[in-house]
C-alpha atoms as a PDB file:
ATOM      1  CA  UNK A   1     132.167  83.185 -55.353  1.00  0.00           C
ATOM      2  CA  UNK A   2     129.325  81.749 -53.465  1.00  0.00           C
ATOM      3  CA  UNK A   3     128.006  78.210 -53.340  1.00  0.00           C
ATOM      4  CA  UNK A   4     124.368  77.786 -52.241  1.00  0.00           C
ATOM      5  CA  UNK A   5     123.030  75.357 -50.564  1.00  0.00           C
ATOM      6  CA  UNK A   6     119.469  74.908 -49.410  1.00  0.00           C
ATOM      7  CA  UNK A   7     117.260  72.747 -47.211  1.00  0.00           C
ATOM      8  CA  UNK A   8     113.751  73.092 -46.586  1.00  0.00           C
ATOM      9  CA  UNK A   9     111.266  72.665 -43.319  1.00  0.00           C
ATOM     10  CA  UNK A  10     107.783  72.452 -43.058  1.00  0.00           C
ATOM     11  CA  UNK A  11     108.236  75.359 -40.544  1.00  0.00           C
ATOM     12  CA  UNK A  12     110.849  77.432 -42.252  1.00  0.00           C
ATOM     13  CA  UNK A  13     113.001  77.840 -44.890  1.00  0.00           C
ATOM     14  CA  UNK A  14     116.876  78.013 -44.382  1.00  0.00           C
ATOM     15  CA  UNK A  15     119.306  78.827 -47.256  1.00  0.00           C
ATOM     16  CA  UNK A  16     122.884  78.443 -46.125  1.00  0.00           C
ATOM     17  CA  UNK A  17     125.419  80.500 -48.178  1.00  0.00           C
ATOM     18  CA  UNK A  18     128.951  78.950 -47.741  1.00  0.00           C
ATOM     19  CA  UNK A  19     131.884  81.805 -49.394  1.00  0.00           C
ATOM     20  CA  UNK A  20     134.969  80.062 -49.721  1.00  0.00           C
ATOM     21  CA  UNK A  21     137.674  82.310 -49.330  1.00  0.00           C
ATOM     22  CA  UNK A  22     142.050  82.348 -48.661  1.00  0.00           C
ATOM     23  CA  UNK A  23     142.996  82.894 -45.094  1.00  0.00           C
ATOM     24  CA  UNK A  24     146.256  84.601 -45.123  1.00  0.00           C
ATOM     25  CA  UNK A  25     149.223  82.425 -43.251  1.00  0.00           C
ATOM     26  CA  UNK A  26     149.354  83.497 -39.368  1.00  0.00           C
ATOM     27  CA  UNK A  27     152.658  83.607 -37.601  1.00  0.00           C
ATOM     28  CA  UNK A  28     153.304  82.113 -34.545  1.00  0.00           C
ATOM     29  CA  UNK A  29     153.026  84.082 -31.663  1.00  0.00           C
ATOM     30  CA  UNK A  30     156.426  84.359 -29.525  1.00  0.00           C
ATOM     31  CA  UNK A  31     157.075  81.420 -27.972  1.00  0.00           C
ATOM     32  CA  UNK A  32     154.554  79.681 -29.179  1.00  0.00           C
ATOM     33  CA  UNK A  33     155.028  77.028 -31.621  1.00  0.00           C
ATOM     34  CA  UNK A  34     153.053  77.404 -35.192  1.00  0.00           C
ATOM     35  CA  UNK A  35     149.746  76.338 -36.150  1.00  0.00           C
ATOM     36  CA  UNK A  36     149.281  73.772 -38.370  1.00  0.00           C
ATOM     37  CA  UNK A  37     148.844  73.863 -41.505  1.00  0.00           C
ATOM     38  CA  UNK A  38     144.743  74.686 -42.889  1.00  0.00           C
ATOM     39  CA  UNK A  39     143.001  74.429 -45.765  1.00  0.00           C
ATOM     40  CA  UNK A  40     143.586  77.632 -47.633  1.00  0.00           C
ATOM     41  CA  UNK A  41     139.475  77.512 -48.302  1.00  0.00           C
ATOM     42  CA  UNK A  42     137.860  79.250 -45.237  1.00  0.00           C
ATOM     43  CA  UNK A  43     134.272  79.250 -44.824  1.00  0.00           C
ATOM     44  CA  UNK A  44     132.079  82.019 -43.857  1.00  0.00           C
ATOM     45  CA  UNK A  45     128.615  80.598 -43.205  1.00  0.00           C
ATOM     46  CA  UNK A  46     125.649  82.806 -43.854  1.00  0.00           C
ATOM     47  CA  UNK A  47     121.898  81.929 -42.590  1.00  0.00           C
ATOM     48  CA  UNK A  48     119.118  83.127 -45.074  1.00  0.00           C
ATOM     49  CA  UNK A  49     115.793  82.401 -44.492  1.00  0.00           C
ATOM     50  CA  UNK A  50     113.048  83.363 -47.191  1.00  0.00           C
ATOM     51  CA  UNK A  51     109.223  83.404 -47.581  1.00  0.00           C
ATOM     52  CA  UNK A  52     108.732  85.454 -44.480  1.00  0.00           C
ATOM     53  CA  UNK A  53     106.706  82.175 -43.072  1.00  0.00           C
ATOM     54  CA  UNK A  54     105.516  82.580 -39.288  1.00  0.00           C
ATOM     55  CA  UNK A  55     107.675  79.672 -37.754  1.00  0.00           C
ATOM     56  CA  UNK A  56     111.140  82.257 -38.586  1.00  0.00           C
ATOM     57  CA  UNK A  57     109.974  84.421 -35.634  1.00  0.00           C
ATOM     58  CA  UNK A  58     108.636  81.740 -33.690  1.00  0.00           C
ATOM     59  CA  UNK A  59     111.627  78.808 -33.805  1.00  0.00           C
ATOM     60  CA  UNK A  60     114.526  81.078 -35.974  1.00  0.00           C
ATOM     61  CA  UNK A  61     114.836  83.858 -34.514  1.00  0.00           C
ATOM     62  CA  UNK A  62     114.496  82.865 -30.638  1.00  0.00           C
ATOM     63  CA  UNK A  63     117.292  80.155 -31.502  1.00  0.00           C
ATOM     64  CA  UNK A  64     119.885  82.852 -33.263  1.00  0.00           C
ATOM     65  CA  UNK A  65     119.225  85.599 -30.294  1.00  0.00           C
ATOM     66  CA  UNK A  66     119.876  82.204 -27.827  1.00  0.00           C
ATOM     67  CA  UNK A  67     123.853  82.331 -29.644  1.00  0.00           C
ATOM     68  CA  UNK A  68     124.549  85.524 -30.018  1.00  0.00           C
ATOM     69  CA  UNK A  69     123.910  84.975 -34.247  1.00  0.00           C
ATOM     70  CA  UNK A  70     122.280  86.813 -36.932  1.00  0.00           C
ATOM     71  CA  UNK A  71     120.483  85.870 -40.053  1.00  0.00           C
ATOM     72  CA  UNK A  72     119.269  87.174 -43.127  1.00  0.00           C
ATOM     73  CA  UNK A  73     115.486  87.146 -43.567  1.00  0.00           C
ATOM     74  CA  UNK A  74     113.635  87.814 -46.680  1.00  0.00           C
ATOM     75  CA  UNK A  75     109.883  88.943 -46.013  1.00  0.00           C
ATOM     76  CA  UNK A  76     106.985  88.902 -48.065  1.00  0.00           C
ATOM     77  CA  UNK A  77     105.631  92.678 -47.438  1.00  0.00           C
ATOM     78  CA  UNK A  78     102.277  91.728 -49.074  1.00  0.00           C
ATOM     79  CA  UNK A  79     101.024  89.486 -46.943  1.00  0.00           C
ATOM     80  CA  UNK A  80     102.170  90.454 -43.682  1.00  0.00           C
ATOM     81  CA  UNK A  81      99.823  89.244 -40.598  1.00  0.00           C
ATOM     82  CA  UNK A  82      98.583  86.691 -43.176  1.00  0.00           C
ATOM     83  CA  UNK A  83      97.864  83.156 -41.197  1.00  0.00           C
ATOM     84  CA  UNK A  84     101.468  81.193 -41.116  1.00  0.00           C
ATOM     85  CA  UNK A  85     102.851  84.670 -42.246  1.00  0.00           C
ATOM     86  CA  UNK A  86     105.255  87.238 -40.471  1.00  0.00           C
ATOM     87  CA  UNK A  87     103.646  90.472 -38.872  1.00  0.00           C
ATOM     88  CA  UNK A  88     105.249  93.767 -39.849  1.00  0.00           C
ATOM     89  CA  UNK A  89     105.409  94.143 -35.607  1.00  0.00           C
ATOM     90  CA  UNK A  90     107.808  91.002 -35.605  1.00  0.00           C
ATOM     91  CA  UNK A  91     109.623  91.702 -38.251  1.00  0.00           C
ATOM     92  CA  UNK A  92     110.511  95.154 -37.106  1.00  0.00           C
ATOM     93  CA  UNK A  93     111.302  93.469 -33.791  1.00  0.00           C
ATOM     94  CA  UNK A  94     113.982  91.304 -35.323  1.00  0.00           C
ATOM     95  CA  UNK A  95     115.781  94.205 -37.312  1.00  0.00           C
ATOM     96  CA  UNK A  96     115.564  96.003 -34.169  1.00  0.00           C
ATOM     97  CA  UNK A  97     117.358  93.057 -32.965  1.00  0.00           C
ATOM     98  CA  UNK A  98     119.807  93.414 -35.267  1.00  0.00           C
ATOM     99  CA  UNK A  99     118.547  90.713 -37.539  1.00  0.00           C
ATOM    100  CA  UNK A 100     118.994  91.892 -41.342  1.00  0.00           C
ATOM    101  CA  UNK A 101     115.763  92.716 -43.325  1.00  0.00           C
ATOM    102  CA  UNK A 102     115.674  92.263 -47.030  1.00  0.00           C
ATOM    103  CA  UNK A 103     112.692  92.525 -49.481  1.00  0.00           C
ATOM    104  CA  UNK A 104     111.738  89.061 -50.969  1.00  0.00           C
ATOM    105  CA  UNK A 105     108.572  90.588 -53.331  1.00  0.00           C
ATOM    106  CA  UNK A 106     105.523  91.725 -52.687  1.00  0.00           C
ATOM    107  CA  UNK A 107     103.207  88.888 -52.920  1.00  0.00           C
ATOM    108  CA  UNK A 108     106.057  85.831 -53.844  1.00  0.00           C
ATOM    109  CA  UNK A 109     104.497  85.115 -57.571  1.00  0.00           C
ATOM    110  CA  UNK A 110     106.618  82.876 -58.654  1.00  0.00           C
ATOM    111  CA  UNK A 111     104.851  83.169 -62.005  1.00  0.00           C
ATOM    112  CA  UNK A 112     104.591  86.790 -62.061  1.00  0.00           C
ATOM    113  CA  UNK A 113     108.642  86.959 -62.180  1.00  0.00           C
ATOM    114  CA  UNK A 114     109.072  84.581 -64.609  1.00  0.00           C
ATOM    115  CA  UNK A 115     107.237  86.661 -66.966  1.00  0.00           C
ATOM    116  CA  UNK A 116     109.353  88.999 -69.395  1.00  0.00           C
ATOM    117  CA  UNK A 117     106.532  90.549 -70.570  1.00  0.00           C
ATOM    118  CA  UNK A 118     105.904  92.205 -67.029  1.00  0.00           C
ATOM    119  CA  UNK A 119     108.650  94.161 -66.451  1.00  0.00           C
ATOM    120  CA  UNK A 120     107.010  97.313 -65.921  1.00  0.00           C
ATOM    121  CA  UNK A 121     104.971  95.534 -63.647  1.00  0.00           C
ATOM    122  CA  UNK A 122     108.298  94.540 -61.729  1.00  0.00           C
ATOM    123  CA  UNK A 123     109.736  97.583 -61.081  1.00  0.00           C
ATOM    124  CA  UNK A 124     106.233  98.944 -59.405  1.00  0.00           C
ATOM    125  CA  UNK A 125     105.769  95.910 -57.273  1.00  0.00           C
ATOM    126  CA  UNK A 126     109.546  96.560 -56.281  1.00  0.00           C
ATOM    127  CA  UNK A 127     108.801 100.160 -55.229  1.00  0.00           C
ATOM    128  CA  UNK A 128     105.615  99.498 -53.241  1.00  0.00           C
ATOM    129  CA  UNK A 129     107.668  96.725 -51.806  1.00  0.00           C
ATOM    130  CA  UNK A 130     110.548  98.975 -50.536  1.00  0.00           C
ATOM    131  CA  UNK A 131     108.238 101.791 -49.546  1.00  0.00           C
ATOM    132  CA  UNK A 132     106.635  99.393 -47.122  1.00  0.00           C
ATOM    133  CA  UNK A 133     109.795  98.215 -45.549  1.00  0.00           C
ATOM    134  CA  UNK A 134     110.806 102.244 -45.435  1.00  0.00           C
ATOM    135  CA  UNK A 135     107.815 103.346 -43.523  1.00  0.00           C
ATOM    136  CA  UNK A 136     108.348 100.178 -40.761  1.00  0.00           C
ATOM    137  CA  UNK A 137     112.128 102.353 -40.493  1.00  0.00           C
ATOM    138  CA  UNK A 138     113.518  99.292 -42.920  1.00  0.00           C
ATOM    139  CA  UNK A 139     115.797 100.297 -45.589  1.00  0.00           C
ATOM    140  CA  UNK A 140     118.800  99.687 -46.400  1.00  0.00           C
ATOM    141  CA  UNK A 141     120.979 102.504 -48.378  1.00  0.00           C
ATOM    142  CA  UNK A 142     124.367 100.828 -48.114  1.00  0.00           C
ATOM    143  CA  UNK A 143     123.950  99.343 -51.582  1.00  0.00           C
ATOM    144  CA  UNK A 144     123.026 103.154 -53.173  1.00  0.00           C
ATOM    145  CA  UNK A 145     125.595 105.209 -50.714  1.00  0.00           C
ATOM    146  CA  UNK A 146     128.746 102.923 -51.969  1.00  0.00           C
ATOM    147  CA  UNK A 147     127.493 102.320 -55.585  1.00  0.00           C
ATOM    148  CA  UNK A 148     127.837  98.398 -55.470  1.00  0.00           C
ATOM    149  CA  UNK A 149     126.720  96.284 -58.200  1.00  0.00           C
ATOM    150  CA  UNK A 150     123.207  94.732 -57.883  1.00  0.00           C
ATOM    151  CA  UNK A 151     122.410  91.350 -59.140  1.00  0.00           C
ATOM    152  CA  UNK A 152     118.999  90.018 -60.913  1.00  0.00           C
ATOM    153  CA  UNK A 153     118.489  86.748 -59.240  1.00  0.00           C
ATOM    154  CA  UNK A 154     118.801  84.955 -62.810  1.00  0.00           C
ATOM    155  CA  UNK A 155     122.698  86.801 -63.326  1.00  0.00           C
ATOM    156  CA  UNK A 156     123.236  85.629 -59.596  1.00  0.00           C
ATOM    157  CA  UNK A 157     121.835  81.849 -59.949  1.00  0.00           C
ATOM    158  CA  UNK A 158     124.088  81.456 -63.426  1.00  0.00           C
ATOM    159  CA  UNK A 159     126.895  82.455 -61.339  1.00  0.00           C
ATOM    160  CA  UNK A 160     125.604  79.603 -58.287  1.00  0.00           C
ATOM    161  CA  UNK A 161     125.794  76.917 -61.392  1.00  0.00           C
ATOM    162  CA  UNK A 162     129.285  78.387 -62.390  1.00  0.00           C
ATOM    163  CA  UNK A 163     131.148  77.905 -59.343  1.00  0.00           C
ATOM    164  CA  UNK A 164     134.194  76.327 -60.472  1.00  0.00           C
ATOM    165  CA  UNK A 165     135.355  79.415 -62.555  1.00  0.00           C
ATOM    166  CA  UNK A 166     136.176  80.533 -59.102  1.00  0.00           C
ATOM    167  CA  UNK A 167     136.769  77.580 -56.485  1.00  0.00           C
ATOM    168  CA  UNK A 168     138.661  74.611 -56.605  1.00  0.00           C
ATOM    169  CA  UNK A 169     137.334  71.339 -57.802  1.00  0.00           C
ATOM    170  CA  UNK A 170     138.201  69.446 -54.519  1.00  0.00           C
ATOM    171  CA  UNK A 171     135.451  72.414 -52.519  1.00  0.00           C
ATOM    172  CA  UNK A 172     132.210  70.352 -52.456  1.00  0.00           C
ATOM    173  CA  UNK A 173     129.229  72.347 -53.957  1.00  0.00           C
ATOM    174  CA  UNK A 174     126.407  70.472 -52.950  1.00  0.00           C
ATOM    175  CA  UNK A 175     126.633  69.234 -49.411  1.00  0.00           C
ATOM    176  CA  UNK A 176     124.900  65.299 -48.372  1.00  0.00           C
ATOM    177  CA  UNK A 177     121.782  65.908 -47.067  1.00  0.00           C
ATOM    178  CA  UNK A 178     122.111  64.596 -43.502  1.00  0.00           C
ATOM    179  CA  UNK A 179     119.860  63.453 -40.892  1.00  0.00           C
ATOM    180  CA  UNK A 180     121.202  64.090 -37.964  1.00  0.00           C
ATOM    181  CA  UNK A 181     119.173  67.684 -37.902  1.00  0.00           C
ATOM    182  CA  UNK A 182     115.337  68.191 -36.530  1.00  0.00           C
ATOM    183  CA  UNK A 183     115.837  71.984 -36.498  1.00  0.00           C
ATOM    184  CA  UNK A 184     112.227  72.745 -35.599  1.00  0.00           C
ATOM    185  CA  UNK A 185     111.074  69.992 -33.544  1.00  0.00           C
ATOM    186  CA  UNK A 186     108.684  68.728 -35.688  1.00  0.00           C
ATOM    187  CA  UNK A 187     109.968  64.834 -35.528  1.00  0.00           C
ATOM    188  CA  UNK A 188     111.237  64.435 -38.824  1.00  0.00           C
ATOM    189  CA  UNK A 189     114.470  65.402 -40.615  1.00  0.00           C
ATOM    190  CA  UNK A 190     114.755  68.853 -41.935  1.00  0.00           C
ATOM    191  CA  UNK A 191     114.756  69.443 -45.646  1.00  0.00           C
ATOM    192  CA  UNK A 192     111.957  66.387 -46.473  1.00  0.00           C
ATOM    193  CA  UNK A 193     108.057  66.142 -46.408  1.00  0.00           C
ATOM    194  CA  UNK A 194     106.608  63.730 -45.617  1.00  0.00           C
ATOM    195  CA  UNK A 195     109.306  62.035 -43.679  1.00  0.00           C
ATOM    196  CA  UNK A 196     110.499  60.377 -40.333  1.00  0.00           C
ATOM    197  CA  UNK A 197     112.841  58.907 -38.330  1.00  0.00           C
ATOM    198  CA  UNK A 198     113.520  55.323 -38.183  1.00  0.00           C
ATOM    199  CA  UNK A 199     113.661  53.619 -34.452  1.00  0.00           C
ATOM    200  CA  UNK A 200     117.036  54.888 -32.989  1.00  0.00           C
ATOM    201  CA  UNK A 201     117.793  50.949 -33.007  1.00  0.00           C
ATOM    202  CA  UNK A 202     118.239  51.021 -36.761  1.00  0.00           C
ATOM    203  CA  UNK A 203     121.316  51.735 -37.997  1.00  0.00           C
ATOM    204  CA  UNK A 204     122.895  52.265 -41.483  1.00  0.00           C
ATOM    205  CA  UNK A 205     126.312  51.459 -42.899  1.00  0.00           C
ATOM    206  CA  UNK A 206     127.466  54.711 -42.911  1.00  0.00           C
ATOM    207  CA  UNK A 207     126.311  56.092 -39.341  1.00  0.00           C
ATOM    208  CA  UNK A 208     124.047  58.488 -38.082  1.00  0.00           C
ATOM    209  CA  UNK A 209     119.947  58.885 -37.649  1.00  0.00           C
ATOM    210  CA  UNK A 210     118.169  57.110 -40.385  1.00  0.00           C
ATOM    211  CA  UNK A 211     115.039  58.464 -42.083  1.00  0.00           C
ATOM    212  CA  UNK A 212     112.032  56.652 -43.220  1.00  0.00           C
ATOM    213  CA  UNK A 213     110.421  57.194 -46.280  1.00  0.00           C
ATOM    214  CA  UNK A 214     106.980  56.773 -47.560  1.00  0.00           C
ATOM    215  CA  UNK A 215     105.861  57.186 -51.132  1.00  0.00           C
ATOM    216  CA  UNK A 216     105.681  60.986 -51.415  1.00  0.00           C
ATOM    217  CA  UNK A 217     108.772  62.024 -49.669  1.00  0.00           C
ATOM    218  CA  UNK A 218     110.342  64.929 -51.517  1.00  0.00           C
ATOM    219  CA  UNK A 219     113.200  67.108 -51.172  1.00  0.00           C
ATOM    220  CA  UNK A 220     115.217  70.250 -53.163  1.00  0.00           C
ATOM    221  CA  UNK A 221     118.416  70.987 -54.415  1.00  0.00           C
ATOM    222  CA  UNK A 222     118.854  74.459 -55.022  1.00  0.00           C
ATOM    223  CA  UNK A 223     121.494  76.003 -57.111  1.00  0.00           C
ATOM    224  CA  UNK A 224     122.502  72.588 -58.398  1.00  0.00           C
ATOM    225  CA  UNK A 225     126.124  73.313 -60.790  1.00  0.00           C
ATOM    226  CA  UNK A 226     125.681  72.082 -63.988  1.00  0.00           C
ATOM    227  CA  UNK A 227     127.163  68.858 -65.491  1.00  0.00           C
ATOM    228  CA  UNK A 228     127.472  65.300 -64.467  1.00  0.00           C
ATOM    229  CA  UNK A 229     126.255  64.459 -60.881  1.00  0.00           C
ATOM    230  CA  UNK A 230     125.576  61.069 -59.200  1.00  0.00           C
ATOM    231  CA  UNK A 231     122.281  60.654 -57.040  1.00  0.00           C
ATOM    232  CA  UNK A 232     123.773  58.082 -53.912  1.00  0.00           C
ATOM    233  CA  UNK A 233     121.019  56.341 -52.220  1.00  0.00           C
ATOM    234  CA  UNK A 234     121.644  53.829 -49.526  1.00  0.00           C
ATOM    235  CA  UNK A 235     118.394  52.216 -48.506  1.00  0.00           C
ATOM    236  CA  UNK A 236     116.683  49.129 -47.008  1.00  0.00           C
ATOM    237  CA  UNK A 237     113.261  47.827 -46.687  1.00  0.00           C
ATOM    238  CA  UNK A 238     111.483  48.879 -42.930  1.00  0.00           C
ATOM    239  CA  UNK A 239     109.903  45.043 -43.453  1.00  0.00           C
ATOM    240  CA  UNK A 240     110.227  41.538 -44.948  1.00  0.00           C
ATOM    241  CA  UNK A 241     108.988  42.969 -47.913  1.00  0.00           C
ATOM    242  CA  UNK A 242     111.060  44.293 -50.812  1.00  0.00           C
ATOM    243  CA  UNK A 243     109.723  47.735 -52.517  1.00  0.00           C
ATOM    244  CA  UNK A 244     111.001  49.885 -54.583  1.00  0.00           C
ATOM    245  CA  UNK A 245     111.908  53.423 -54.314  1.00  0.00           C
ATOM    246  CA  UNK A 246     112.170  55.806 -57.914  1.00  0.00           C
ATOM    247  CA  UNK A 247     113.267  59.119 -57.820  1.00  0.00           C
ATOM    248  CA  UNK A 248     111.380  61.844 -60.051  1.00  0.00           C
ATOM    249  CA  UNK A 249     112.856  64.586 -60.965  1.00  0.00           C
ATOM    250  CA  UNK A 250     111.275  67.986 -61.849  1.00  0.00           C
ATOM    251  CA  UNK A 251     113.514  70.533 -62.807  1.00  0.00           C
ATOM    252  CA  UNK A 252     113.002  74.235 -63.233  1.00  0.00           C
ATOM    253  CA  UNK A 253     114.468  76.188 -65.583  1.00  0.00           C
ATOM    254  CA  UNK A 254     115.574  79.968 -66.285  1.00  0.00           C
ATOM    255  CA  UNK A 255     116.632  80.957 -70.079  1.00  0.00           C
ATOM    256  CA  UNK A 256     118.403  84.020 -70.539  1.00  0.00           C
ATOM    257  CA  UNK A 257     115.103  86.227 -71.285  1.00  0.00           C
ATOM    258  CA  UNK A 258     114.463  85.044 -67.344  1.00  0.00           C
ATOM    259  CA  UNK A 259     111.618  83.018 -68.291  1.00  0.00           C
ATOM    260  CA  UNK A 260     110.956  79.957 -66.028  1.00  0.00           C
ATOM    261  CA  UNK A 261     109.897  76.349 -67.276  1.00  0.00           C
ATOM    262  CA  UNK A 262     109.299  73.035 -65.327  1.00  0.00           C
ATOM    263  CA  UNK A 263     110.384  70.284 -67.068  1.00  0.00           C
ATOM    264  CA  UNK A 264     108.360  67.099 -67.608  1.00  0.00           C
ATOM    265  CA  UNK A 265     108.757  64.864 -64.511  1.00  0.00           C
ATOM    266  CA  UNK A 266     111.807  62.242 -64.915  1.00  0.00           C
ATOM    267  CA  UNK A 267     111.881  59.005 -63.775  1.00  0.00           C
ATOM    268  CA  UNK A 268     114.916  57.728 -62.652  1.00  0.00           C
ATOM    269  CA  UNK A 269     116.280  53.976 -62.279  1.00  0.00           C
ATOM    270  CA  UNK A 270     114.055  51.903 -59.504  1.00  0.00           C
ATOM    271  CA  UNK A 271     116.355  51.011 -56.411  1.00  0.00           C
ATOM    272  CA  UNK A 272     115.699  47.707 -54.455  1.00  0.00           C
ATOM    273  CA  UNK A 273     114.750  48.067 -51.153  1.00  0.00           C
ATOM    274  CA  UNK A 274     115.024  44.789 -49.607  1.00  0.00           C
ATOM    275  CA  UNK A 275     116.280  43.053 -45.945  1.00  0.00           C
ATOM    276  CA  UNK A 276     119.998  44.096 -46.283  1.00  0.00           C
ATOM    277  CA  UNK A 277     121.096  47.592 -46.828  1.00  0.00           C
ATOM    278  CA  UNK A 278     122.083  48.581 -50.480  1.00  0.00           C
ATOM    279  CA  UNK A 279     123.747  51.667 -52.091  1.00  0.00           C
ATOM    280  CA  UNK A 280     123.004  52.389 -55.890  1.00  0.00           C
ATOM    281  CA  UNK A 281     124.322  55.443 -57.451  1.00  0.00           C
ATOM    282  CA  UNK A 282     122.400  57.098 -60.228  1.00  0.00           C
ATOM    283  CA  UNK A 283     123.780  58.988 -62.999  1.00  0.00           C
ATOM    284  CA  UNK A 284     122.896  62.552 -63.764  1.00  0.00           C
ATOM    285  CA  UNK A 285     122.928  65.260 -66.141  1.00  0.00           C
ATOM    286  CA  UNK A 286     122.457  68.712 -64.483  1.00  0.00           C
ATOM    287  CA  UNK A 287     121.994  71.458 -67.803  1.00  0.00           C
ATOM    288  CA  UNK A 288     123.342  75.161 -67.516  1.00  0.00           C
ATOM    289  CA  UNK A 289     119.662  76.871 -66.982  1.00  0.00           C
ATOM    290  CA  UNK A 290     118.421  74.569 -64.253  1.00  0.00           C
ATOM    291  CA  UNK A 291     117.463  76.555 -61.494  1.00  0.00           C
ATOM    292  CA  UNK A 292     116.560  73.805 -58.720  1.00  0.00           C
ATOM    293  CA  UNK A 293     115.633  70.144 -58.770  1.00  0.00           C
ATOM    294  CA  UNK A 294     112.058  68.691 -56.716  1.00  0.00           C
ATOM    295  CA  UNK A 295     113.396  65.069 -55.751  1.00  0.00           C
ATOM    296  CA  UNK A 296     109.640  62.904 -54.842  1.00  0.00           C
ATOM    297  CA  UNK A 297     110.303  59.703 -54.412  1.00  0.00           C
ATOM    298  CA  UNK A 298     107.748  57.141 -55.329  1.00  0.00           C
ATOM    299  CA  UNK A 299     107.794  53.240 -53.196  1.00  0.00           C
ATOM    300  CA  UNK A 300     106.352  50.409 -54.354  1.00  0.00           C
ATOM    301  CA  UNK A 301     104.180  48.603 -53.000  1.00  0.00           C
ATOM    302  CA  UNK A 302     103.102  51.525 -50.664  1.00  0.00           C
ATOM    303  CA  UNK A 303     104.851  51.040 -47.578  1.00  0.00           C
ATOM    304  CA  UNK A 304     107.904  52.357 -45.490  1.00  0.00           C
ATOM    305  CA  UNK A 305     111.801  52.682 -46.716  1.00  0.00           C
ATOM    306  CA  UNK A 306     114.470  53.229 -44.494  1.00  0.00           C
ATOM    307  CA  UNK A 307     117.565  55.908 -45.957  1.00  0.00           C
ATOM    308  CA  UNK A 308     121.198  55.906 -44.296  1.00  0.00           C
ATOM    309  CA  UNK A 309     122.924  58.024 -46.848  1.00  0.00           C
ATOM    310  CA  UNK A 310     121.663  60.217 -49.505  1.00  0.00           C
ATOM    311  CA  UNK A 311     124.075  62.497 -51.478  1.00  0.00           C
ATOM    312  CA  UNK A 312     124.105  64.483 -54.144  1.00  0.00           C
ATOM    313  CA  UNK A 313     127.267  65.172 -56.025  1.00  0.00           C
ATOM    314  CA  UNK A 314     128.928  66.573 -58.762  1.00  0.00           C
ATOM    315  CA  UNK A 315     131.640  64.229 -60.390  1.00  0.00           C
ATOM    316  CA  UNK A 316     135.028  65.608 -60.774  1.00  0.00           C
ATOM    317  CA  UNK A 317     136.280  66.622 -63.820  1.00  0.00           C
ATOM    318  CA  UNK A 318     138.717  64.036 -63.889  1.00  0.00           C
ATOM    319  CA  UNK A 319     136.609  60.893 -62.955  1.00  0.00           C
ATOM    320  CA  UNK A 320     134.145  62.408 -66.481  1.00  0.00           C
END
């Protein structure tokens, strides 16, 4: 089964589908002596990039046609040519391209489809969706020719939150947001607003770019599997003076009538942010019908924090 994870840009959106499955042993070639040994969990890495935002033709697509890769794009028909949106002339470019096409709404209401009550609604915003896509020479009629199953997004997220039924508990769900990444150029990590890098003199315990946080900074975790998780911050003051940095959670919700709710915002445990760096792990409870997490963080007194490491993980069943 899949596991989802996402990470957001100012620019674009990326949503990187990792499908664990068993590679089948390979004999060694005569001669030759055998491989080693792998992990019997292979990953095939899928790039999906939604919203149908402006910056997935200009910085997406020139980078996958640069290596030879292609990516799934979800448009927004509704608002093509829209300022920061996709035209329907790029968009047909990319499929021409080979790029896969895939309808992401009409208008992207997020509080049109959490509505139960608008069903009927749905399915005509889904056919004037499609019959744009059709008359740009979009459509795809793979999914109709070999009678496959077709998901509603709430049947496919509950399976997201599920994963163990079907992987092992030693395959990580939720990867650690890195910072080693500045996919579009725009000087700060990918997958936070507002957010920087510290001076490349700055280092953290465990290694790599360190980002710098101001009050505000905020981040997603899409998909998250339910149960017990641990929030890992490693952090240290960008001064002489100690802050504080809170993380508040928001989570949405999806009940089984697909109605979405955002919970009341949720304050976690302050973490000192002082001279010397300092990891603090926060405790977790992730319920069956969250959808995705908003992660702000508030500092105080307003100033800068510097992150090394922040993870987000589910604890094993056996540490519980």
């Amino acid at each position: 089964m899949a596991r989802y994870a996402r990470v957001s840009s100012s620019v674009l959106l990326v949503g990187v589908v990792l499908i664990p499955v068993v590679a089948a042993a390979q004999p060694a070639a005569p001669g030759r002596d055998a491989p080693a040994q792998r992990d019997s969990h292979q990953g095939i890495v899928v790039l999906q990039f939604d919203d149908g935002t402006s910056g997935h033709y200009t910085h997406a697509f020139p980078i996958l046609e640069k290596y030879g890769l292609k990516g799934s794009f979800g448009v927004v028909t509704g608002v093509f040519g829209r300022p920061g949106r996709l035209t329907a002339e790029q968009v047909v470019e990319m499929h021409r391209a080979g790029q896969e096409i895939h309808d992401h709404t009409l208008d992207h209401n997020a509080a049109f489809w959490g509505n139960p009550q608008q069903r009927e609604s749905w399915k005509q915003q889904i056919e004037q969706s499609l019959s744009i896509l059709k008359q740009l020479g979009i459509i795809c009629k793979f999914l109709q020719a070999n009678k496959l199953p077709v998901m509603v997004m709430a049947d496919a997220v509950r399976a997201v939150q599920n994963t163990r039924k079907y992987v092992a508990a030693t395959v990580e769900q939720i990867p650690n947001p890195g910072f080693s990444y500045d996919l579009d150029g725009n000087g700060r990590p990918d997958g936070y607003s507002p957010c920087g890098y510290a001076p490349a003199e700055i280092t953290s315990p465990g290694g790599g770019r360190v980002a710098e946080f101001v009050s505000g900074t905020t981040t997603w975790i899409y998909g998250p599997e339910a149960g017990e998780t641990t929030l890992t911050l490693t952090v240290r003051s960008a001064d002489d003076d100690r802050r504080t940095i809170t993380p508040v959670l928001t989570r949405a919700e999806i009940n089984s009538r697909y109605e979405y709710r955002w919970s009341e915002k949720e304050r976690c445990s302050a973490v000192t942010a002082g001279r010397e760096w300092q990891t603090t792990q926060l405790p977790l409870h992730i319920g069956t019908d969250v959808d995705r997490v908003k992660i702000e963080f508030d500092i105080n007194p307003a100033g800068k924090v510097y992150v090394g490491g922040l993870s987000w993980r589910l604890v094993p069943r056996g540490d519980r």
